[in-house]
N, C-alpha and C. Protein backbone atom coordinates (compact mmCIF):
# COMPACT_ATOMS: atom_id res chain seq x y z
N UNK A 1 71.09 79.74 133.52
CA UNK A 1 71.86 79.23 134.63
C UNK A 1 72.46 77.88 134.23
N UNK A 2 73.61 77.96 134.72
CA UNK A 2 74.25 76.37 134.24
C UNK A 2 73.96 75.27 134.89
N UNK A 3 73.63 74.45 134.15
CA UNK A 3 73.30 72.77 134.54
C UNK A 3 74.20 72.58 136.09
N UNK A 4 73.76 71.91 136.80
CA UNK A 4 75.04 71.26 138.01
C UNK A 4 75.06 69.78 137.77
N UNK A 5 76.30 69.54 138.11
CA UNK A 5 76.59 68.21 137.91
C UNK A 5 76.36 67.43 139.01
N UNK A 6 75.93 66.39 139.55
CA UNK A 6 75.06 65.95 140.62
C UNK A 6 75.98 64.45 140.28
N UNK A 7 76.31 63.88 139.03
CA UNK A 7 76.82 62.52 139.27
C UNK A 7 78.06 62.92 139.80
N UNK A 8 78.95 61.89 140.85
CA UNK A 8 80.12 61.71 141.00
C UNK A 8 80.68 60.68 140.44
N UNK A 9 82.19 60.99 140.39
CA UNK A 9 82.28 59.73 139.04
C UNK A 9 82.80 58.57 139.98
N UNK A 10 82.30 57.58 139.64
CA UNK A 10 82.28 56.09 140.03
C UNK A 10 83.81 55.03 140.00
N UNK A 11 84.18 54.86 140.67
CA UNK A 11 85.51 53.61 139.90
C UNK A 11 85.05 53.00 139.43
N UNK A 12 85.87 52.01 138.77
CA UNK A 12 85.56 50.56 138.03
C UNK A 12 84.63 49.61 139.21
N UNK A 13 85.27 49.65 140.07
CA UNK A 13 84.77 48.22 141.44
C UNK A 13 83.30 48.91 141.92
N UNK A 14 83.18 50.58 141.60
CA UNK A 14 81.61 50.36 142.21
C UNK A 14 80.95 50.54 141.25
N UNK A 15 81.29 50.39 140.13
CA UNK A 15 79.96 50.42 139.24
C UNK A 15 79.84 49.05 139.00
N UNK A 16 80.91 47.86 139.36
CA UNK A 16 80.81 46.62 139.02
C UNK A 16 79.41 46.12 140.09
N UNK A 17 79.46 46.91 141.01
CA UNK A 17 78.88 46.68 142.18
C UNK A 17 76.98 46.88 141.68
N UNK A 18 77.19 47.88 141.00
CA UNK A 18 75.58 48.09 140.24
C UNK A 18 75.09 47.35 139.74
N UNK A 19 73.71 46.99 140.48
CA UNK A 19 72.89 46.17 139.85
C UNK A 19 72.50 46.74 138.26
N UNK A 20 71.88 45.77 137.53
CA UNK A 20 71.27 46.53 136.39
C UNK A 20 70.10 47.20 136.10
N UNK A 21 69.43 47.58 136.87
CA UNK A 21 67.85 48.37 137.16
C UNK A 21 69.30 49.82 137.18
N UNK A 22 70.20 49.36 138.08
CA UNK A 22 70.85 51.22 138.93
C UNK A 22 71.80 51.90 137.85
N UNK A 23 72.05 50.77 136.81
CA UNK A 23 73.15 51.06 135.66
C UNK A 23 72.31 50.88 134.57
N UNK A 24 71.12 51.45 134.27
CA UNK A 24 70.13 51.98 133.48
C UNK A 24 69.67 53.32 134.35
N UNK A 25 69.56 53.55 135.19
CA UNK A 25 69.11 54.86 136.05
C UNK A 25 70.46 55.56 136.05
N UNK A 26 71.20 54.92 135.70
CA UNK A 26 72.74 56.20 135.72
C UNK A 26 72.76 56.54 134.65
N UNK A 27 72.89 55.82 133.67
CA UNK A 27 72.72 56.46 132.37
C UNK A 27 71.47 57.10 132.14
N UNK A 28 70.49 57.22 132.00
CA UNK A 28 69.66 57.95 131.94
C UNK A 28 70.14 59.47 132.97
N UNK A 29 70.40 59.48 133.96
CA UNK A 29 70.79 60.55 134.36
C UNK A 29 71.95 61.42 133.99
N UNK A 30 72.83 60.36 132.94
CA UNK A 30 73.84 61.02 132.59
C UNK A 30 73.40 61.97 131.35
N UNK A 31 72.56 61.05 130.20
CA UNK A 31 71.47 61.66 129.25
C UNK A 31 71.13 63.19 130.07
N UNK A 32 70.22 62.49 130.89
CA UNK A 32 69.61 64.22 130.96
C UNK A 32 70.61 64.93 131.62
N UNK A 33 71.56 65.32 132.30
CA UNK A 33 72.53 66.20 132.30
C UNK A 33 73.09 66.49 130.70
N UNK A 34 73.48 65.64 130.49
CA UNK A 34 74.29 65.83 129.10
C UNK A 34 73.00 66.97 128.01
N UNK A 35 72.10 66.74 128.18
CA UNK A 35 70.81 67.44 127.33
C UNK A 35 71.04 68.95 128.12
N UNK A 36 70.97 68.99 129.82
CA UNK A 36 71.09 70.33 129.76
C UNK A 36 72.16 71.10 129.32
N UNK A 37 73.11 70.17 129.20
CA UNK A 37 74.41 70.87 129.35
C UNK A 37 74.52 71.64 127.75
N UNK A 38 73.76 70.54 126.69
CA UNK A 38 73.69 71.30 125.44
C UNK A 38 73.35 72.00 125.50
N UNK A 39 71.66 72.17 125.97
CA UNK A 39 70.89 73.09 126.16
C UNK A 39 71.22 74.37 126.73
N UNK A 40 72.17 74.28 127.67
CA UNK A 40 73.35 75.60 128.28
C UNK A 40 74.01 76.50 126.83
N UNK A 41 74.52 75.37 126.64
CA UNK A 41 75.52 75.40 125.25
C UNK A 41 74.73 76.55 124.34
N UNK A 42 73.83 76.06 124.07
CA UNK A 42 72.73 76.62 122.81
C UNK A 42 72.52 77.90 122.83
N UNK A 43 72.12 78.46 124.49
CA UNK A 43 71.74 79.09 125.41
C UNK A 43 72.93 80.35 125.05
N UNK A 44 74.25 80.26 125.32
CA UNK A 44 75.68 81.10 126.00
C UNK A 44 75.82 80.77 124.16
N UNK A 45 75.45 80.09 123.16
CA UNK A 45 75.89 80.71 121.69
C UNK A 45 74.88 81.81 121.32
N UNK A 46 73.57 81.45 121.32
CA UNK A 46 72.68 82.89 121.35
C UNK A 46 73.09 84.16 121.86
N UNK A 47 73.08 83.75 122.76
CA UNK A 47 73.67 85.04 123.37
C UNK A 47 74.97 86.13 122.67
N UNK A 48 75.81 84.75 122.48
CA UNK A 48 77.06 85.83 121.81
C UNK A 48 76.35 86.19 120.22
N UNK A 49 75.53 85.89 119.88
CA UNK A 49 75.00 86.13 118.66
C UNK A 49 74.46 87.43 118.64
N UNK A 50 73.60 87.80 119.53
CA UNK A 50 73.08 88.60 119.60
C UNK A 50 73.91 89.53 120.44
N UNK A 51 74.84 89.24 121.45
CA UNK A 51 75.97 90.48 121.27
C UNK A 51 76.40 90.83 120.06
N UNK A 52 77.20 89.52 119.07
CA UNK A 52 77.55 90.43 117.91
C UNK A 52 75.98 91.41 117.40
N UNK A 53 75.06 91.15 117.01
CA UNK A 53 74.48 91.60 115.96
C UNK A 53 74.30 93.09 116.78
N UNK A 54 74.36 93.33 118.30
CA UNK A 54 73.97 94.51 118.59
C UNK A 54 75.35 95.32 118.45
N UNK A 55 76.63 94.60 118.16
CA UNK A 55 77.98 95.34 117.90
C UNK A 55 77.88 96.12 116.70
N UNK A 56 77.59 95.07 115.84
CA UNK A 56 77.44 95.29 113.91
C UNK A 56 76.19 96.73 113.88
N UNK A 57 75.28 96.46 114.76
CA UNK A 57 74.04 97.81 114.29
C UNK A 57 74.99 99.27 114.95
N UNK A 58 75.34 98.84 116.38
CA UNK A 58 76.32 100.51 116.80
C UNK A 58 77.38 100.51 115.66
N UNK A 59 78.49 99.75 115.46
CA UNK A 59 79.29 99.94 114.65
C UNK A 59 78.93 100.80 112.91
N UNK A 60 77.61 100.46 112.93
CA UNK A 60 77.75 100.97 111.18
C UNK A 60 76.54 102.72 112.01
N UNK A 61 76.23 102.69 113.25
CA UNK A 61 75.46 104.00 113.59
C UNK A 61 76.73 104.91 113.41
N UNK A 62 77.89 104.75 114.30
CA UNK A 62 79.15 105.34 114.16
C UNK A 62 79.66 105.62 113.00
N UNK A 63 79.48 104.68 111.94
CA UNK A 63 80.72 104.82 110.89
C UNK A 63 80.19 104.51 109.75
N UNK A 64 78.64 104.74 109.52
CA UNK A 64 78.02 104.50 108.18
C UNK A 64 78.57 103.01 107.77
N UNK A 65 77.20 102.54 107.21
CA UNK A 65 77.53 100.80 106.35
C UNK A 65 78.72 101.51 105.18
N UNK A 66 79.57 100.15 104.88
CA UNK A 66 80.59 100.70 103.90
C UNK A 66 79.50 100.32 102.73
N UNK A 67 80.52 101.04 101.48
CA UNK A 67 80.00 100.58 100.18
C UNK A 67 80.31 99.61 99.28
């Protein structure tokens, strides 16, 4: 399931507005989104991997491995 994005993005004037305890807690939250979002990533390339490899095994059941 895909990550949701939960930050909204900020202007310039309200992040000026962030203390620095809240502009260390944003970044960190941006981190861990950004981690699932790889982690998605990683996730939806497996996958097509293993679609191909189940293409490549029907494909050579049909039509014999070449030589």
């Amino acid at each position: 399931m895909a990550p949701q994005n939960l930050s909204k993005r900020l202007s310039h004037d309200e992040l000026k507005l962030l203390s620095p305890e809240a502009l260390i807690q944003l970044v960190e939250s941006l981190q861990n989104e950004k981690d699932q979002w790889v982690a998605y990533a990683k996730e939806l390339a497996d996958k097509v991997l293993l679609i191909e490899g189940q293409y490549v095994t029907l494909k050579n059941k049909f039509f014999g491995k070449s030589s």
